[in-house]
PDB file of N, CA and C in Angstrom:
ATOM      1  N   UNK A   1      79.842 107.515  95.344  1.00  0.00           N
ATOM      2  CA  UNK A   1      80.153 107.666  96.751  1.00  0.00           C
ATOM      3  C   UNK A   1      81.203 106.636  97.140  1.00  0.00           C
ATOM      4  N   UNK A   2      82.132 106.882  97.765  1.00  0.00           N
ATOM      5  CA  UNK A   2      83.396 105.975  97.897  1.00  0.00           C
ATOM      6  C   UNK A   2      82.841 105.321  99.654  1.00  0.00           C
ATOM      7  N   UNK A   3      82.769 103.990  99.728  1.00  0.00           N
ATOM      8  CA  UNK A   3      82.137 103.448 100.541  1.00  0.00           C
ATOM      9  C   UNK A   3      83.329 102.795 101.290  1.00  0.00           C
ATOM     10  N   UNK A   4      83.473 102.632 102.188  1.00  0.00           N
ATOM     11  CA  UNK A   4      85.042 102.524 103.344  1.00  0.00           C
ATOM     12  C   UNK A   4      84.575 101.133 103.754  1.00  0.00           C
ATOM     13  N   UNK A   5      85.204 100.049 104.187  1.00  0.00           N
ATOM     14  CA  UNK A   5      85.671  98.627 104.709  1.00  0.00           C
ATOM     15  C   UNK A   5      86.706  98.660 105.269  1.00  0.00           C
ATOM     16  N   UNK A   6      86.665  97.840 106.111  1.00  0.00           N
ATOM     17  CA  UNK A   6      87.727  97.384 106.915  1.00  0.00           C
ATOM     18  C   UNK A   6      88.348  95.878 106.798  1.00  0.00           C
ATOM     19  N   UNK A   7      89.509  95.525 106.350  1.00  0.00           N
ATOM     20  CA  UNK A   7      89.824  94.226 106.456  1.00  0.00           C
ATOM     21  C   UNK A   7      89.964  93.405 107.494  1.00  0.00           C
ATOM     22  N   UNK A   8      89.335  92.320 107.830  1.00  0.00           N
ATOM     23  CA  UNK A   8      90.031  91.728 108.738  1.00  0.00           C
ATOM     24  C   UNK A   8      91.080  90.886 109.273  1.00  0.00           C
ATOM     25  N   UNK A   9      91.684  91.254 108.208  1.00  0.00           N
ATOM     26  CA  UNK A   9      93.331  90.682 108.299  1.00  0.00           C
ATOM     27  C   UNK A   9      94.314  91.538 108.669  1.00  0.00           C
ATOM     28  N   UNK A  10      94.205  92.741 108.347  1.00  0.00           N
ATOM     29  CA  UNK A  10      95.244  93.813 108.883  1.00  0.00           C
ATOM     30  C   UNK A  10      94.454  95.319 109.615  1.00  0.00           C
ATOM     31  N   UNK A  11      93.528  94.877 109.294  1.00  0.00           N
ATOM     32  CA  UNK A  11      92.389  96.299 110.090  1.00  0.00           C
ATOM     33  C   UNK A  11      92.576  97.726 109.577  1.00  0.00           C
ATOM     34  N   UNK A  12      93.086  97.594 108.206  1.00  0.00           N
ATOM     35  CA  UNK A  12      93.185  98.823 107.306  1.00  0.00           C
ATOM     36  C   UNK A  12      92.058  99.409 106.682  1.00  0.00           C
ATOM     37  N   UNK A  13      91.473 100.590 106.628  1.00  0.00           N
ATOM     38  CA  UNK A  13      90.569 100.721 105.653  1.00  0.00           C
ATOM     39  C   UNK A  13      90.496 100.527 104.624  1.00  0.00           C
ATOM     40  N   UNK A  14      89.781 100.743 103.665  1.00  0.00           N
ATOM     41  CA  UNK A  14      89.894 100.447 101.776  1.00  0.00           C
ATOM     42  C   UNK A  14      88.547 100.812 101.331  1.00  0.00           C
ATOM     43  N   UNK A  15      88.749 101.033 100.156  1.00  0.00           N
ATOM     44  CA  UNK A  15      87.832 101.111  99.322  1.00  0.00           C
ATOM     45  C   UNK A  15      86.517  99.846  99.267  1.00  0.00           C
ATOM     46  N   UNK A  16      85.216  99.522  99.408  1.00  0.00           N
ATOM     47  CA  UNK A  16      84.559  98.349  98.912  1.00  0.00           C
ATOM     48  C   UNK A  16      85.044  97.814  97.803  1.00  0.00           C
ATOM     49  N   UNK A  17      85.567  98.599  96.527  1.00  0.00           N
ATOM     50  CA  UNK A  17      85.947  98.507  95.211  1.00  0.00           C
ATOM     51  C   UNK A  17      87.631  97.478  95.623  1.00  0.00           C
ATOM     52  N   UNK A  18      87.801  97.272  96.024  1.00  0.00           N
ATOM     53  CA  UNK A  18      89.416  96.848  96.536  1.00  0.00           C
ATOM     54  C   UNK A  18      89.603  95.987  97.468  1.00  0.00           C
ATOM     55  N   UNK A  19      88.796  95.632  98.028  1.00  0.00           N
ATOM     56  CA  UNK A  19      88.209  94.526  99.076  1.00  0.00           C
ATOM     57  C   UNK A  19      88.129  93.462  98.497  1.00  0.00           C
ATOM     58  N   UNK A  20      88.156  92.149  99.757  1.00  0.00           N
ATOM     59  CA  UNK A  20      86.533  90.946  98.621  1.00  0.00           C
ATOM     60  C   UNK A  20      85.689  90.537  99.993  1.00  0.00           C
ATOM     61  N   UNK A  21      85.062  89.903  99.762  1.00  0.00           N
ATOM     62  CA  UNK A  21      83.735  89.280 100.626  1.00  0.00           C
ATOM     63  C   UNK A  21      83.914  88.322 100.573  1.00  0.00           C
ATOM     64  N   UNK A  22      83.946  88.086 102.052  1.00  0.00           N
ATOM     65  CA  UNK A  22      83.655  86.934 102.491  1.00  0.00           C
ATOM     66  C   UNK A  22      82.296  86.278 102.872  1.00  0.00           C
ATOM     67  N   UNK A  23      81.470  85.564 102.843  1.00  0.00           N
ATOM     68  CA  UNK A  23      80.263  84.970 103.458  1.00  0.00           C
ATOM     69  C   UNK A  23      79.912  84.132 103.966  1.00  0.00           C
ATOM     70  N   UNK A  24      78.986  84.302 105.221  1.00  0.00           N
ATOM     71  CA  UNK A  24      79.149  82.478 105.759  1.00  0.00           C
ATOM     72  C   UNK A  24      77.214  82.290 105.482  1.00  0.00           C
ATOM     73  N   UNK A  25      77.497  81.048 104.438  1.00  0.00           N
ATOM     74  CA  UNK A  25      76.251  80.213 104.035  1.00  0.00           C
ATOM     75  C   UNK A  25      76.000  79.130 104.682  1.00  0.00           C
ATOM     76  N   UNK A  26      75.047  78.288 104.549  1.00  0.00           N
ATOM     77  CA  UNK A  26      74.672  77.055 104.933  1.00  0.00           C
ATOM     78  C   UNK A  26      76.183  76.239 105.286  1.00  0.00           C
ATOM     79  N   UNK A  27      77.121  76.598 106.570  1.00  0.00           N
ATOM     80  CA  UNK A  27      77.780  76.255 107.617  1.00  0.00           C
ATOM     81  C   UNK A  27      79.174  76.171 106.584  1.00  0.00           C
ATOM     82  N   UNK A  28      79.398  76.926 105.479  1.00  0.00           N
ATOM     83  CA  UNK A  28      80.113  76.958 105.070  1.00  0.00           C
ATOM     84  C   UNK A  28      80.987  78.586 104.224  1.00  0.00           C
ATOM     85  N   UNK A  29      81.945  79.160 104.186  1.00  0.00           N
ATOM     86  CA  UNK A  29      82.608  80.147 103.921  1.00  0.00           C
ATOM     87  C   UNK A  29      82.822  79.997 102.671  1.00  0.00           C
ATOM     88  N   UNK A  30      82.515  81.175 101.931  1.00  0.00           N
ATOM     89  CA  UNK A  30      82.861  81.585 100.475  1.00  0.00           C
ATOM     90  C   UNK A  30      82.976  82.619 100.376  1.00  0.00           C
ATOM     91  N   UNK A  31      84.236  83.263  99.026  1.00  0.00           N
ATOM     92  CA  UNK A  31      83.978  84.429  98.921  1.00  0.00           C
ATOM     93  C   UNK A  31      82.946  84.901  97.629  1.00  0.00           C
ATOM     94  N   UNK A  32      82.855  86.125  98.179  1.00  0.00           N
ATOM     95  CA  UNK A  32      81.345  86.702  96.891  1.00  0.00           C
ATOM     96  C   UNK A  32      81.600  87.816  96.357  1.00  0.00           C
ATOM     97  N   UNK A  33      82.187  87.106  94.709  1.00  0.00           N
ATOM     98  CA  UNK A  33      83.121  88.191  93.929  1.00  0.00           C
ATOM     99  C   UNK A  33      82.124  89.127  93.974  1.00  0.00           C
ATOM    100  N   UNK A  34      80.928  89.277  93.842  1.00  0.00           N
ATOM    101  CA  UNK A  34      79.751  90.005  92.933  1.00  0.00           C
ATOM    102  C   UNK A  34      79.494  91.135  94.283  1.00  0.00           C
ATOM    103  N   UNK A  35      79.600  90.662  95.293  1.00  0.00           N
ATOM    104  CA  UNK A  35      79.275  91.386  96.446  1.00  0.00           C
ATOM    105  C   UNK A  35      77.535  91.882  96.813  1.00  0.00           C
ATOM    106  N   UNK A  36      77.228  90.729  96.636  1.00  0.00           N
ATOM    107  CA  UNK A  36      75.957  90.468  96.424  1.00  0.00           C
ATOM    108  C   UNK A  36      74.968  89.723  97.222  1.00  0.00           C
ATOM    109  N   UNK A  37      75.442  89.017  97.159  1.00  0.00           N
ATOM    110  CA  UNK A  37      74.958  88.046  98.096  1.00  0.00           C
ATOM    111  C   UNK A  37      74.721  88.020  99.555  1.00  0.00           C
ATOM    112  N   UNK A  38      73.078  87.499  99.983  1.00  0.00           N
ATOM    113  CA  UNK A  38      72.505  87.624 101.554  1.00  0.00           C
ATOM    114  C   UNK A  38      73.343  87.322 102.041  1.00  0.00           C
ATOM    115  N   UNK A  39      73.008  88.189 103.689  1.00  0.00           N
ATOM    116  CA  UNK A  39      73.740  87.677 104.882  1.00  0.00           C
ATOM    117  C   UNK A  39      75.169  88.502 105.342  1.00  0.00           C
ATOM    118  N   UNK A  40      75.661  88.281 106.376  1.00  0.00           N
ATOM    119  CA  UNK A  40      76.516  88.724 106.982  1.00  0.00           C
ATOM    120  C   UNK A  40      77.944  88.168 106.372  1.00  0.00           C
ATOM    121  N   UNK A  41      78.553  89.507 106.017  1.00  0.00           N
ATOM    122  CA  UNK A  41      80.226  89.125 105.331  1.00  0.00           C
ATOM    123  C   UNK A  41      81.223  89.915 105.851  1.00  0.00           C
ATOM    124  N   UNK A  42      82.063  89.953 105.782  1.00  0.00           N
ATOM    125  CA  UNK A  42      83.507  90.666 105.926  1.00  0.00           C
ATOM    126  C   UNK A  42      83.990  91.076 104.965  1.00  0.00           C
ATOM    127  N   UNK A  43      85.166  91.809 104.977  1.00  0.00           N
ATOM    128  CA  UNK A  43      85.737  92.212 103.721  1.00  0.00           C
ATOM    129  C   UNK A  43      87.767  91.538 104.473  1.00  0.00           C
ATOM    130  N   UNK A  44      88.304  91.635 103.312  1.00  0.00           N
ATOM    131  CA  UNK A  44      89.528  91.379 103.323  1.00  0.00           C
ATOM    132  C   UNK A  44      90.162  91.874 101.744  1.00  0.00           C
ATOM    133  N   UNK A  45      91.325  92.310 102.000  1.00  0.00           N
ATOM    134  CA  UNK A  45      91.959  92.747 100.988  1.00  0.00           C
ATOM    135  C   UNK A  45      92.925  91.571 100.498  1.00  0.00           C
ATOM    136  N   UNK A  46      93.138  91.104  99.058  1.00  0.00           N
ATOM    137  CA  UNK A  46      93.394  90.188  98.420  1.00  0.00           C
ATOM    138  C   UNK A  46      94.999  89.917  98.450  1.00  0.00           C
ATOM    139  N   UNK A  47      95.298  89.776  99.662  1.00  0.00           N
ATOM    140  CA  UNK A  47      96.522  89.679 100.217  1.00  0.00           C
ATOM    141  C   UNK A  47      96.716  88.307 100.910  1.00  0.00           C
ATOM    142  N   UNK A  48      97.720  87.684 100.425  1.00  0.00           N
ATOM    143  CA  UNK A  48      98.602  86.675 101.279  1.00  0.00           C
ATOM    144  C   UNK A  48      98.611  87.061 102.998  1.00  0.00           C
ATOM    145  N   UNK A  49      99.480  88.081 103.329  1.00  0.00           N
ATOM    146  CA  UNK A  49      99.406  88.139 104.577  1.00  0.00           C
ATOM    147  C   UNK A  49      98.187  88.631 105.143  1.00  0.00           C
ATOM    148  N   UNK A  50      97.159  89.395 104.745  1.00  0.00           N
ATOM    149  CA  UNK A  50      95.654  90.145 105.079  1.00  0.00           C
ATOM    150  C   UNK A  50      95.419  88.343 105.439  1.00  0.00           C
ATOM    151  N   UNK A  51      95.358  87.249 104.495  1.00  0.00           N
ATOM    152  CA  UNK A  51      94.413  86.725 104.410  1.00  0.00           C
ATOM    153  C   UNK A  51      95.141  85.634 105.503  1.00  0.00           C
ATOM    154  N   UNK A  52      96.148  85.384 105.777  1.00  0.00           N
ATOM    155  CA  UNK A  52      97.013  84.625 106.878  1.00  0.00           C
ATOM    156  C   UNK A  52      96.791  85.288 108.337  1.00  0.00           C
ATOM    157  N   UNK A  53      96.883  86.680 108.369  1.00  0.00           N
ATOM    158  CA  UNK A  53      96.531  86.929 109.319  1.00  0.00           C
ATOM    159  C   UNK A  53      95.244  87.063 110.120  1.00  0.00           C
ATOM    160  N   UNK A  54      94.086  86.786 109.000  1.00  0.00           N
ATOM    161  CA  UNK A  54      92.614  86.726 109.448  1.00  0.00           C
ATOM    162  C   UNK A  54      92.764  85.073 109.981  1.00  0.00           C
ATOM    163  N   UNK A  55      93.179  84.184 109.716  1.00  0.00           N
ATOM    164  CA  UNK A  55      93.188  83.134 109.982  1.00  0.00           C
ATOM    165  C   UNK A  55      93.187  82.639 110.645  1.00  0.00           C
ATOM    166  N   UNK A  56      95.225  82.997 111.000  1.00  0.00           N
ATOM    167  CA  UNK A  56      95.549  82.452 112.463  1.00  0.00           C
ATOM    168  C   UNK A  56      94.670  83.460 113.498  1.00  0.00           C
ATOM    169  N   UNK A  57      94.407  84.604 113.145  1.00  0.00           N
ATOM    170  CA  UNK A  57      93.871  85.887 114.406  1.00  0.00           C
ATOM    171  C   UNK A  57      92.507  84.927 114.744  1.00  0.00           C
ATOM    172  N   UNK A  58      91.648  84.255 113.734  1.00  0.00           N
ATOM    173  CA  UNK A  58      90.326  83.836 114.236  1.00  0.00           C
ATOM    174  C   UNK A  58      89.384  85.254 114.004  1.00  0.00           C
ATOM    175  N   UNK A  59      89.643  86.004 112.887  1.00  0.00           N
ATOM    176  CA  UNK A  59      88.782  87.762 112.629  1.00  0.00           C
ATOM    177  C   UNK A  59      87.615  86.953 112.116  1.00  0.00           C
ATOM    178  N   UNK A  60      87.826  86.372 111.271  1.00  0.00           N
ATOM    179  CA  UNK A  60      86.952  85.967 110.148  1.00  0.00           C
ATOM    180  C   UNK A  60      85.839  85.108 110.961  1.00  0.00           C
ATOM    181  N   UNK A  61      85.793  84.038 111.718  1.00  0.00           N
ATOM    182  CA  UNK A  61      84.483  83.643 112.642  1.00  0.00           C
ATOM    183  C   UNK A  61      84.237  84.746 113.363  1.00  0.00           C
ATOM    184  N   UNK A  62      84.894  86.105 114.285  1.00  0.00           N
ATOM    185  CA  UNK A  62      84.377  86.922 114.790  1.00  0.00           C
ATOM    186  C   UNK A  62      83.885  87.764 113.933  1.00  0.00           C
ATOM    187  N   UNK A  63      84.106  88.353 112.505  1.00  0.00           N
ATOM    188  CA  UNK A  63      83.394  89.235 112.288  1.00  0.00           C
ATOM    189  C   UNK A  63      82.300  88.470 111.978  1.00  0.00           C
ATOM    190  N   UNK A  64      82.175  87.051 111.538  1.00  0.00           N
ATOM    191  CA  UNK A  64      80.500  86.737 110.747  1.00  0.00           C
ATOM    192  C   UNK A  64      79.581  86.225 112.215  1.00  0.00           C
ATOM    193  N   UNK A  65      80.292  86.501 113.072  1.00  0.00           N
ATOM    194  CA  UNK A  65      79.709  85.688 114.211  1.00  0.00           C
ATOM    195  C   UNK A  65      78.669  84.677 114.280  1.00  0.00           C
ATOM    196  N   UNK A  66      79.641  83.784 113.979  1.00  0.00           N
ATOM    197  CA  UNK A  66      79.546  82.291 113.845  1.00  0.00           C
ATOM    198  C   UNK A  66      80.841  81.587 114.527  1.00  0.00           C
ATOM    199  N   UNK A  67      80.509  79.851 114.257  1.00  0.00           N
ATOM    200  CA  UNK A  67      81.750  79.324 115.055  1.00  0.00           C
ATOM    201  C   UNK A  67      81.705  78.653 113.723  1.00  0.00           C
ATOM    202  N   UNK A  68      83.113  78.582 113.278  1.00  0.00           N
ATOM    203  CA  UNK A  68      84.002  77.732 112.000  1.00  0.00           C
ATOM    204  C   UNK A  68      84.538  76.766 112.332  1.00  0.00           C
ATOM    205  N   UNK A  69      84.495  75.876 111.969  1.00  0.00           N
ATOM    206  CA  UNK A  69      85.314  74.086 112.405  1.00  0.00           C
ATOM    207  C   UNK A  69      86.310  74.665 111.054  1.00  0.00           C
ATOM    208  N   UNK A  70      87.430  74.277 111.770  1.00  0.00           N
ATOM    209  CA  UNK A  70      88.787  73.585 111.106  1.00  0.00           C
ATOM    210  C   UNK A  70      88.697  73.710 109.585  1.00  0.00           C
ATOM    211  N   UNK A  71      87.750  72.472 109.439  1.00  0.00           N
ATOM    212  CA  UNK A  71      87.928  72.142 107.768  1.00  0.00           C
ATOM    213  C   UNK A  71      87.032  73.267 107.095  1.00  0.00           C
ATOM    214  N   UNK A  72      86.217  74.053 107.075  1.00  0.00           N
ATOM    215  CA  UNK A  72      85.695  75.141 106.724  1.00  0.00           C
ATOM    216  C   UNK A  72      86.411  76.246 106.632  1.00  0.00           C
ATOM    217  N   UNK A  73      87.685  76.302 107.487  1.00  0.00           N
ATOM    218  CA  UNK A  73      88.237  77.624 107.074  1.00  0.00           C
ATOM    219  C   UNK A  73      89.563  77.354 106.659  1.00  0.00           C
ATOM    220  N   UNK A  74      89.881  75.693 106.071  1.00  0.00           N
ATOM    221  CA  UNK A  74      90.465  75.099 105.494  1.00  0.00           C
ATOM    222  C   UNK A  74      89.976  75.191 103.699  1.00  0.00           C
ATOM    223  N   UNK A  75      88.521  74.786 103.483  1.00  0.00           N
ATOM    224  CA  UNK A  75      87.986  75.105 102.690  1.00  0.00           C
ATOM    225  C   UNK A  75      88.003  76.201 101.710  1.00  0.00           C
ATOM    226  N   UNK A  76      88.107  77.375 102.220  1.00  0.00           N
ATOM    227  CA  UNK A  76      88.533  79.095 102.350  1.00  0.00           C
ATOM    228  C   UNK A  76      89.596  79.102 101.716  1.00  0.00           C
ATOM    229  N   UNK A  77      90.697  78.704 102.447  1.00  0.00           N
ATOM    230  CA  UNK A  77      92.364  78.851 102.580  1.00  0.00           C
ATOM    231  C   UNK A  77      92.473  78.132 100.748  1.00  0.00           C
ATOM    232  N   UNK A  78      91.970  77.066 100.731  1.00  0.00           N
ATOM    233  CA  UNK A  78      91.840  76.437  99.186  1.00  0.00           C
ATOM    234  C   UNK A  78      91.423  77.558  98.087  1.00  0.00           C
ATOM    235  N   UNK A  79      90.079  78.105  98.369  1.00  0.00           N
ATOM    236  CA  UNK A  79      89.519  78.926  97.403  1.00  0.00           C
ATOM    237  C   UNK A  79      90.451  80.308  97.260  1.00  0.00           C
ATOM    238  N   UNK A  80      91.410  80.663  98.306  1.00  0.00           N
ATOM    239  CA  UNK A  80      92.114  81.862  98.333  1.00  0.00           C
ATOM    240  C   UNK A  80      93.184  81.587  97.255  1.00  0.00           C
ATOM    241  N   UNK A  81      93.702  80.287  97.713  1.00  0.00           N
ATOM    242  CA  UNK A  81      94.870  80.029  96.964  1.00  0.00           C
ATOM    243  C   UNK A  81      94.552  79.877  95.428  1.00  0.00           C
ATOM    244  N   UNK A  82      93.247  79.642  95.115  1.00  0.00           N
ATOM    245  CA  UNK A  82      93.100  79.374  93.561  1.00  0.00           C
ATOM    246  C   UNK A  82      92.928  81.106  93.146  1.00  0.00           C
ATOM    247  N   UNK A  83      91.765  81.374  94.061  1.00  0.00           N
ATOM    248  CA  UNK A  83      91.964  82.849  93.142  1.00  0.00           C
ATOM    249  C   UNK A  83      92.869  84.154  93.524  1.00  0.00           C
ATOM    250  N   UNK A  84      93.602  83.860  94.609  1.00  0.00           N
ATOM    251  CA  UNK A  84      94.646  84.626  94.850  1.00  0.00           C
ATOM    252  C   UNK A  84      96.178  84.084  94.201  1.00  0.00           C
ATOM    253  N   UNK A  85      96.554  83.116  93.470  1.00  0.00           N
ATOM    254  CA  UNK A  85      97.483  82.655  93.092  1.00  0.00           C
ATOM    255  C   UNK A  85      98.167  82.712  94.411  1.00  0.00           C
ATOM    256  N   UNK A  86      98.162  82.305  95.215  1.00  0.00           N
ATOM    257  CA  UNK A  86      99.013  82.344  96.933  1.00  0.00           C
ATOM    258  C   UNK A  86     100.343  81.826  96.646  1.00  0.00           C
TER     259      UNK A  86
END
């Protein structure tokens, strides 16, 4: 069954398969290659600009609805750049 997401960086649909997850844990953001993991996530497509534009937009604390300090979605921006080669 082909299961539909929405990014929140550009608000495109996609595949789950083509996405990644985001998650907010114990007051901190990770993504969750496995797509597995409890709790409330987002999806974003593994894009430079998808992932710049969730940023500056502020998608990413609204979709997990939560509030993100600074260095937490600083934190993020690090882990993107390692596994997105940014």
């Amino acid at each position: 069954m082909y299961q539909v997401r929405t990014c929140v960086g550009c608000r495109q649909s996609g595949s789950r398969a083509d996405l990644l997850r985001i998650v907010h844990t114990q007051n901190t953001l990770s993504f969750d290659l496995d797509k597995t993991k409890p709790g409330r996530g987002c999806w974003i497509h593994p894009k430079n600009s998808c992932f710049s534009a969730a940023i500056t937009g502020n998608s990413i604390p609204r979709a997990l609805r939560v509030k993100v300090n600074v260095q937490v979605q600083e934190n993020l921006r690090e882990q993107a750049e390692k596994m997105l080669e940014i």
